[in-house]
PDB file of N, CA and C in Angstrom:
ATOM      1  N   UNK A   1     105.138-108.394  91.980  1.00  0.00           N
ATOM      2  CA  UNK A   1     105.668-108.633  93.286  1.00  0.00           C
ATOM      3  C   UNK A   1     104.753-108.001  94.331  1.00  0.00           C
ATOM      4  N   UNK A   2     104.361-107.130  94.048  1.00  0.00           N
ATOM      5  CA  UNK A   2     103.800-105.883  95.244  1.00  0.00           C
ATOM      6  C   UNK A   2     101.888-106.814  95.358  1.00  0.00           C
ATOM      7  N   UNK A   3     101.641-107.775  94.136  1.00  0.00           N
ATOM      8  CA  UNK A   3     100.904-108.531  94.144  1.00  0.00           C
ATOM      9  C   UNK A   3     100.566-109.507  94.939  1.00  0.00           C
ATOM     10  N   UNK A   4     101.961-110.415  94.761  1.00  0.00           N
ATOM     11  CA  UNK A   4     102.301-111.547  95.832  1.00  0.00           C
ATOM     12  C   UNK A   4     102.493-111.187  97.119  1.00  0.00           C
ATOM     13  N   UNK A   5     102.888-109.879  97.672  1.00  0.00           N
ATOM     14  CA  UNK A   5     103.608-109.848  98.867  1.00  0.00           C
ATOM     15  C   UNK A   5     101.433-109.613  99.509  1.00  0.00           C
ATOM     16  N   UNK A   6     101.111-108.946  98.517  1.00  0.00           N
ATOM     17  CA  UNK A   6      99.774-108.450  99.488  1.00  0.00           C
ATOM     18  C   UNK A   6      99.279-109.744  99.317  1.00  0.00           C
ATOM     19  N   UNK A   7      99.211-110.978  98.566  1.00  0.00           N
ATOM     20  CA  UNK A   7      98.466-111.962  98.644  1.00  0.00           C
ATOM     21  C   UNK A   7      98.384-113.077  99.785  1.00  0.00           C
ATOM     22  N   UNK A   8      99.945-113.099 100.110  1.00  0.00           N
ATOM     23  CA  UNK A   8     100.787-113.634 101.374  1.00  0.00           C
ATOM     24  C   UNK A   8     100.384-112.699 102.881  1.00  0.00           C
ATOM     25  N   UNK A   9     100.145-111.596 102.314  1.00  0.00           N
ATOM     26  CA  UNK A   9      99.832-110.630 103.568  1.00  0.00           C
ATOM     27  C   UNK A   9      98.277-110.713 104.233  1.00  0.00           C
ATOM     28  N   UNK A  10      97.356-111.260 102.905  1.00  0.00           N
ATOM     29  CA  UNK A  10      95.626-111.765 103.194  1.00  0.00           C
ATOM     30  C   UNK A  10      95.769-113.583 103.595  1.00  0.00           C
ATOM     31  N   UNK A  11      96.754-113.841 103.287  1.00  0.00           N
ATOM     32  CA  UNK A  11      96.727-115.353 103.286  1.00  0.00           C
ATOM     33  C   UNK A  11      97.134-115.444 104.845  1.00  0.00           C
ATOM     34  N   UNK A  12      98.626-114.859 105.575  1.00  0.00           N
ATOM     35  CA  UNK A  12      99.246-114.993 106.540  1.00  0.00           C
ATOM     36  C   UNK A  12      98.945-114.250 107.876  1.00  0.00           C
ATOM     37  N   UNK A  13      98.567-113.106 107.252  1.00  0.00           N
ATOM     38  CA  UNK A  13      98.160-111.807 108.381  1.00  0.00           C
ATOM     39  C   UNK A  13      99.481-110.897 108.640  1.00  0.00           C
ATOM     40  N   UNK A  14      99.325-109.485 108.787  1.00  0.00           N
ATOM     41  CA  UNK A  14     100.290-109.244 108.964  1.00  0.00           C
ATOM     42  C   UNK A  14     101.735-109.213 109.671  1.00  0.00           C
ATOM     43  N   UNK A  15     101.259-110.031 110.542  1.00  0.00           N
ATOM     44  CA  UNK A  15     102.632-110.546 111.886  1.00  0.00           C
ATOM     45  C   UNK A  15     103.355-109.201 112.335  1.00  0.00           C
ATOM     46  N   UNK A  16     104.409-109.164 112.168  1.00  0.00           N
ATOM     47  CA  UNK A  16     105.360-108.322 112.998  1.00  0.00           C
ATOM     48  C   UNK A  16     105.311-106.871 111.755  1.00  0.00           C
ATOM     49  N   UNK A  17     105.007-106.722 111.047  1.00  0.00           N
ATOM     50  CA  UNK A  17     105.244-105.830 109.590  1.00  0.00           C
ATOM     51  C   UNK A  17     105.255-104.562 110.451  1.00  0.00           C
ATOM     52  N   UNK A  18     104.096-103.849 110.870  1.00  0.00           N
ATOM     53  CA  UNK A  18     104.453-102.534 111.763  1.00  0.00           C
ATOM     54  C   UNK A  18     105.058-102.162 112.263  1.00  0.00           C
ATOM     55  N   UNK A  19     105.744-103.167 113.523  1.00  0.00           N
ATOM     56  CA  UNK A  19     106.678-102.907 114.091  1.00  0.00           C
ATOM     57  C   UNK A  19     107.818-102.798 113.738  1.00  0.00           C
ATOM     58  N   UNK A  20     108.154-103.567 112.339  1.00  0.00           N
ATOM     59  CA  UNK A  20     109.124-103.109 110.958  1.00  0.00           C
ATOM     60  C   UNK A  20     109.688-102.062 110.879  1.00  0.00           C
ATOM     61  N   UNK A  21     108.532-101.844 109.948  1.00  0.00           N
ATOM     62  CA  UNK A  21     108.239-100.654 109.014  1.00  0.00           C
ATOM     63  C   UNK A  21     108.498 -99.820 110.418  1.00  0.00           C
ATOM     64  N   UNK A  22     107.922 -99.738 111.506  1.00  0.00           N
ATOM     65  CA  UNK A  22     108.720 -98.110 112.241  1.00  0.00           C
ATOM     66  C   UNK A  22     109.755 -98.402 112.513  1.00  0.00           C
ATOM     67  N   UNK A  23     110.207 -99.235 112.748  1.00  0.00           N
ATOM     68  CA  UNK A  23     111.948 -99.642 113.678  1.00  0.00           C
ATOM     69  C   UNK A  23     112.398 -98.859 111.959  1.00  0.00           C
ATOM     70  N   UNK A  24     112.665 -99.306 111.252  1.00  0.00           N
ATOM     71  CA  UNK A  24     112.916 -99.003 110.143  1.00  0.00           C
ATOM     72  C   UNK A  24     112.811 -97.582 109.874  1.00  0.00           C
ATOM     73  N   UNK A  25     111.247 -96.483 110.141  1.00  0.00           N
ATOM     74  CA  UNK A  25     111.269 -95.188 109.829  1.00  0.00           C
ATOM     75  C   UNK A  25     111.840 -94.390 110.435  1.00  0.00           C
ATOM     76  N   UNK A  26     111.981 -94.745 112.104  1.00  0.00           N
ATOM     77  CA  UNK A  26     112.286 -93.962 113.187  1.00  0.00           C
ATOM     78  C   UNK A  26     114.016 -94.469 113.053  1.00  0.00           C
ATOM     79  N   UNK A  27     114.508 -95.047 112.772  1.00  0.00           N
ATOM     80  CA  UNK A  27     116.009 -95.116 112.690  1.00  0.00           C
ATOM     81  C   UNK A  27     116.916 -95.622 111.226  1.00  0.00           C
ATOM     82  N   UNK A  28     116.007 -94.693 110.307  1.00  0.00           N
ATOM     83  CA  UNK A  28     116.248 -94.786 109.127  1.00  0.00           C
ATOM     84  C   UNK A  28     117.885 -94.663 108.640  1.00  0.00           C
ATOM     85  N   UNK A  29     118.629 -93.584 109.502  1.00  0.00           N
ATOM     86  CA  UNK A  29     120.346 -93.411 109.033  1.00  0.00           C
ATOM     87  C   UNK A  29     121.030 -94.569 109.473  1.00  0.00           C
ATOM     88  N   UNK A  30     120.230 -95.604 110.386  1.00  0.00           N
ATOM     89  CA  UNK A  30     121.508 -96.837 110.250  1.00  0.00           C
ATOM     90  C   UNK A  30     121.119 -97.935 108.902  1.00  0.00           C
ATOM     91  N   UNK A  31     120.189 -97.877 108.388  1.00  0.00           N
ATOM     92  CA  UNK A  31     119.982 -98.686 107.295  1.00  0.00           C
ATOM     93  C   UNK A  31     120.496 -97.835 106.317  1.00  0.00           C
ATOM     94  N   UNK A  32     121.283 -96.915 106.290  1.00  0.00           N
ATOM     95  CA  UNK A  32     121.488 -96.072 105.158  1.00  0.00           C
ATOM     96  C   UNK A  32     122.879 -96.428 105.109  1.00  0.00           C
ATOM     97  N   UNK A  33     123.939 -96.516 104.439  1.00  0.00           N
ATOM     98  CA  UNK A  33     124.913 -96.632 103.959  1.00  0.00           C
ATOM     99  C   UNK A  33     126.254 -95.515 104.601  1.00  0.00           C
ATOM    100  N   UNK A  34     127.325 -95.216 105.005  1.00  0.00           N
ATOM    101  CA  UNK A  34     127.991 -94.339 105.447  1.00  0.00           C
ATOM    102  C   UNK A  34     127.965 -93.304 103.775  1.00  0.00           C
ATOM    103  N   UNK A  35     128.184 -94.096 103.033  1.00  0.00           N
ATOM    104  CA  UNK A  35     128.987 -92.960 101.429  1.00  0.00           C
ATOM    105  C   UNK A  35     127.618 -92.061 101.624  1.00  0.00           C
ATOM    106  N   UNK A  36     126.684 -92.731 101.696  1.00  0.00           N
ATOM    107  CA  UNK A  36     124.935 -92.258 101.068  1.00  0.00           C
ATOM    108  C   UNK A  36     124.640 -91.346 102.459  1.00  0.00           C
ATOM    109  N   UNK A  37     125.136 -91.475 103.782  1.00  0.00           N
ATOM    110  CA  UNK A  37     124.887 -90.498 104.472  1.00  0.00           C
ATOM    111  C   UNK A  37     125.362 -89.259 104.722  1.00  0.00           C
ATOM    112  N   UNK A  38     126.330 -89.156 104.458  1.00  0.00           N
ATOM    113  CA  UNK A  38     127.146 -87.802 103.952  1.00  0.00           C
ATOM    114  C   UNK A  38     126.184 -87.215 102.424  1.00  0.00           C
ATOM    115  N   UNK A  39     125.966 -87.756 101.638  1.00  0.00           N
ATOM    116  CA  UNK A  39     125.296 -87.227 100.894  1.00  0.00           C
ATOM    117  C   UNK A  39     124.044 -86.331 101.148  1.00  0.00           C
ATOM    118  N   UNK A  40     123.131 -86.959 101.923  1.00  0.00           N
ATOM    119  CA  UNK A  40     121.827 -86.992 102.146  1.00  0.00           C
ATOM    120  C   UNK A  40     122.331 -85.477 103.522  1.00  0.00           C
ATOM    121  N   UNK A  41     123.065 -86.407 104.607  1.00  0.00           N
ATOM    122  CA  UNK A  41     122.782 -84.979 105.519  1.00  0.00           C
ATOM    123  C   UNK A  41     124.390 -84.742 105.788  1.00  0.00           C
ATOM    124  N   UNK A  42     124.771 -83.663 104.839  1.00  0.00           N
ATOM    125  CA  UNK A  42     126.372 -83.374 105.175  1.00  0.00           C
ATOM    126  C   UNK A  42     126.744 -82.883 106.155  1.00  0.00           C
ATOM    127  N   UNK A  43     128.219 -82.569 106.482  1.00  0.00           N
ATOM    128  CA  UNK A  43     128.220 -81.913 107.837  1.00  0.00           C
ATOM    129  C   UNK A  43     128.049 -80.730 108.338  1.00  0.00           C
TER     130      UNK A  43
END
């Protein structure tokens, strides 16, 4: 998989992927689950 995605990534260019990947790093606790956030950072 990690094959295909880079093959699609030389074939297509990367498009929007950065801006992703940070929306994604910088507001990582809303993609996280409520059960799984209590875990990770309790109160």
């Amino acid at each position: 998989m990690d094959g295909l995605g880079q093959m699609v990534g030389y074939a297509f260019g990367a498009g929007r992927a950065a801006d992703r990947v940070a929306r994604y790093e910088f507001h990582r606790a809303r993609h996280v689950r409520p059960d799984e956030r209590r875990e990770l950072w309790p109160a």
